[in-house]
C-alpha atoms as a PDB file:
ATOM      1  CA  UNK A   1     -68.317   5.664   8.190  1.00  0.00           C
ATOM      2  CA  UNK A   2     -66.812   7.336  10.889  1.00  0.00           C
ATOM      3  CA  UNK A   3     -64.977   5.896  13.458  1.00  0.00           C
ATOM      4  CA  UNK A   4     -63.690   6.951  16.850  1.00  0.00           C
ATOM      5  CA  UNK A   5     -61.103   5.811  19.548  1.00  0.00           C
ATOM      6  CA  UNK A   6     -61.191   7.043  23.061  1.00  0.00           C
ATOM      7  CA  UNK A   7     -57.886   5.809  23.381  1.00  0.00           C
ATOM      8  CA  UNK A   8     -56.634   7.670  26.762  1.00  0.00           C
ATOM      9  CA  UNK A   9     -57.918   7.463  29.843  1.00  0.00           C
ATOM     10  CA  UNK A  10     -58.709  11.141  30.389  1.00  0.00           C
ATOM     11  CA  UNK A  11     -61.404  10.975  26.403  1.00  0.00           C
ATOM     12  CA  UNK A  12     -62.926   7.636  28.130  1.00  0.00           C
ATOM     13  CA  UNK A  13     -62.984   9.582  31.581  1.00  0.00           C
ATOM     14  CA  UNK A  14     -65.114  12.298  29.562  1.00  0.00           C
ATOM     15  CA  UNK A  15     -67.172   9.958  27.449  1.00  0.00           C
ATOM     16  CA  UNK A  16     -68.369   7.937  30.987  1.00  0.00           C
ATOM     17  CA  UNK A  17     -69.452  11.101  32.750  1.00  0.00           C
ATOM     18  CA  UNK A  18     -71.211  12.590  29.161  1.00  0.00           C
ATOM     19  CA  UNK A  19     -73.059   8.724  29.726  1.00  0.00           C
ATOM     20  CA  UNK A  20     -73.969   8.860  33.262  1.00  0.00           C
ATOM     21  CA  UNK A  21     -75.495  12.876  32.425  1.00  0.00           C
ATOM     22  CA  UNK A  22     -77.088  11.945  29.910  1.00  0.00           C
ATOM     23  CA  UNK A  23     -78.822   8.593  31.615  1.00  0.00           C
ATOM     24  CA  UNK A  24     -79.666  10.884  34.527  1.00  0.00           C
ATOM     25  CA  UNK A  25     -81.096  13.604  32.485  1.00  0.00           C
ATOM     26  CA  UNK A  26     -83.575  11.366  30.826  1.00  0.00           C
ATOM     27  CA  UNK A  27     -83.956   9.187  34.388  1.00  0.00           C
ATOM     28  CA  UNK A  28     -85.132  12.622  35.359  1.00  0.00           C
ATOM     29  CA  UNK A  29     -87.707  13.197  32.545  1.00  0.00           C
ATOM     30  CA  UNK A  30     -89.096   9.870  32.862  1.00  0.00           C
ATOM     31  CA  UNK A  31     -89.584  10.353  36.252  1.00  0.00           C
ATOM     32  CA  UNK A  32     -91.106  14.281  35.968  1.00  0.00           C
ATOM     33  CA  UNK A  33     -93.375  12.455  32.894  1.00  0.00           C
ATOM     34  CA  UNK A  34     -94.634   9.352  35.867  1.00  0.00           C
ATOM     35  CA  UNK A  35     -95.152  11.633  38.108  1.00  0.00           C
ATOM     36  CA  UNK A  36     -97.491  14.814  35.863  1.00  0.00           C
ATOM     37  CA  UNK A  37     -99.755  11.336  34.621  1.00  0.00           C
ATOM     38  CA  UNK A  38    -100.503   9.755  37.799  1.00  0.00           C
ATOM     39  CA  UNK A  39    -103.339  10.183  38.841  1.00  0.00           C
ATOM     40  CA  UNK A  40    -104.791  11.809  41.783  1.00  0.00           C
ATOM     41  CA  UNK A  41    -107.269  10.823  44.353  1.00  0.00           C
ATOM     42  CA  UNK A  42    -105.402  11.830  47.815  1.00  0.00           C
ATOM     43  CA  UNK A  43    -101.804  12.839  45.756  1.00  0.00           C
ATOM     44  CA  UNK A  44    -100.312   9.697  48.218  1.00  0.00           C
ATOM     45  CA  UNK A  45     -99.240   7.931  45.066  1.00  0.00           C
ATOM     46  CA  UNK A  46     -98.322  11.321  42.560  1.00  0.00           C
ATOM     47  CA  UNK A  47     -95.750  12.574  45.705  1.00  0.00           C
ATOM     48  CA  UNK A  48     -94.207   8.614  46.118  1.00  0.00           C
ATOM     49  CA  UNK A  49     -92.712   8.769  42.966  1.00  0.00           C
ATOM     50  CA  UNK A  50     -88.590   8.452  42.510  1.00  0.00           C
ATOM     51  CA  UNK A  51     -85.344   6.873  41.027  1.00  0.00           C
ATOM     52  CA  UNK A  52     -82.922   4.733  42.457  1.00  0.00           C
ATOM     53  CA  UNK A  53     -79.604   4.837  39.951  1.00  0.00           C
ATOM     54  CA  UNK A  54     -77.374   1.796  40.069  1.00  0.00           C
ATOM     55  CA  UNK A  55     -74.348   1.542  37.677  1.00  0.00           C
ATOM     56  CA  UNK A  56     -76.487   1.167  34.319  1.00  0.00           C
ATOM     57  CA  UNK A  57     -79.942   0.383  35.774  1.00  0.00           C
ATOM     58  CA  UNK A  58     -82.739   2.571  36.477  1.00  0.00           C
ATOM     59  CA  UNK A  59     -85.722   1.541  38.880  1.00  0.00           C
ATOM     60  CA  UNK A  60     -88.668   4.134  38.706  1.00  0.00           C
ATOM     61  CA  UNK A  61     -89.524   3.431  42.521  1.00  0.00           C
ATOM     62  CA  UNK A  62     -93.488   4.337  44.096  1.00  0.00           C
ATOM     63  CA  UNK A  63     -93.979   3.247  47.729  1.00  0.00           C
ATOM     64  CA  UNK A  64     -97.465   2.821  47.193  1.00  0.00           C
ATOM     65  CA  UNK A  65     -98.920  -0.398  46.844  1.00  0.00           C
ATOM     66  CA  UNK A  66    -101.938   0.046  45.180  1.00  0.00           C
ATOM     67  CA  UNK A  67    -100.043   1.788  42.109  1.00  0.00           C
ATOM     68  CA  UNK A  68     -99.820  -1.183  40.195  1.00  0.00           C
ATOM     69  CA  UNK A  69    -103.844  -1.405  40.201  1.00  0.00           C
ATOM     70  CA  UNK A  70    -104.315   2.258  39.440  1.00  0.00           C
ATOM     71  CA  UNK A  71    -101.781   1.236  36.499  1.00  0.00           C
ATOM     72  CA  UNK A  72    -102.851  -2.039  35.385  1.00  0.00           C
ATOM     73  CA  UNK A  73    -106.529  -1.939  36.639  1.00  0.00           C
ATOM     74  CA  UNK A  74    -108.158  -4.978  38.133  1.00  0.00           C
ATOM     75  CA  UNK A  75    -111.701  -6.536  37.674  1.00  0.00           C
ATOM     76  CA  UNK A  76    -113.535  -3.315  38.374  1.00  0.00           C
ATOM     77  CA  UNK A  77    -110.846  -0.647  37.328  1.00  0.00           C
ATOM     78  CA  UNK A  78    -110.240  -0.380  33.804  1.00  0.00           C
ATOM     79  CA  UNK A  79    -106.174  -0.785  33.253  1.00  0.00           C
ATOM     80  CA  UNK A  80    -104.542   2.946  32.275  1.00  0.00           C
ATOM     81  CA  UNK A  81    -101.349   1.920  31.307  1.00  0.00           C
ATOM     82  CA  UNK A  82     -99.959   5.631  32.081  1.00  0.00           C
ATOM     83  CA  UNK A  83     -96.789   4.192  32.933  1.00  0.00           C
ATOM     84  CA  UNK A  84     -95.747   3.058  30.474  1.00  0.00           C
ATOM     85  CA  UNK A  85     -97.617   6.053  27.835  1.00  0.00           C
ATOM     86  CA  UNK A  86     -95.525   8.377  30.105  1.00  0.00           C
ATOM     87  CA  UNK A  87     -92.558   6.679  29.420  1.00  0.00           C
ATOM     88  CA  UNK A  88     -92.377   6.019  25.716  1.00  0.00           C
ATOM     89  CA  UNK A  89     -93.707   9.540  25.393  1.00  0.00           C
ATOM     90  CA  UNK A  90     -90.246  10.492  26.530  1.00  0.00           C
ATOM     91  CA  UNK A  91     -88.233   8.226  24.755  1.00  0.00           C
ATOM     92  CA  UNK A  92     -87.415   6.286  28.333  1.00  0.00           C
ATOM     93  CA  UNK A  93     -89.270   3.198  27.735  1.00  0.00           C
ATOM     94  CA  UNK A  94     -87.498   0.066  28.543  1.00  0.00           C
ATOM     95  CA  UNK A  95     -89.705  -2.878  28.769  1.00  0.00           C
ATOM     96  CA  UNK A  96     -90.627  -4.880  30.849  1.00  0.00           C
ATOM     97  CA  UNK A  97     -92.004  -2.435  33.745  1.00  0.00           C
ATOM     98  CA  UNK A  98     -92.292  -3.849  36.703  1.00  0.00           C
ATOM     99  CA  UNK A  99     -93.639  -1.642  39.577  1.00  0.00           C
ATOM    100  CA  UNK A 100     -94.655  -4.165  42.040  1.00  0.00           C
ATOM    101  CA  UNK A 101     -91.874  -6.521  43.663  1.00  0.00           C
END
């Protein structure tokens, strides 16, 4: 086993800004893999599509409300799910997805 230290401020400095790339980067493919599997009637719901970044969390953000139907269907729409395919497809998937407040 290997062990490290980041014992001086300047190695922890590094190692927090390597973090905060890193979540970005794969904020970013999450949101570019959301965004190519919506699906498209008018493109309203494909273009509302973004990220809002707070200290650790992530919130995939659409401004659209019928985007939790197109995702989870309803009595006449058969559920898609592409959400959350889209998101495990890139590695991003952190349940539970919530995309209606």
């Amino acid at each position: 086993m290997i062990t490290y230290s980041l014992d001086n401020a300047h190695e922890l400095a590094q190692y927090k800004a390597l973090r905060e790339r890193l979540m970005l980067n794969k904020s970013q493919e999450g949101l570019n893999a959301v965004t190519e599997a919506t699906p498209v009637d008018t493109g309203a719901a494909k273009a509302s599509w973004g990220l809002i970044i707070s200290g650790d969390q992530v919130k995939l953000t659409n401004d659209k409300d019928y985007i939790f139907y197109v995702n989870y269907g309803t009595s006449e729409i058969q559920p898609r799910h592409f959400i959350e395919d889209a998101l495990a497809e890139v590695g991003s998937m952190n349940y539970p997805v919530a995309v209606k407040d």
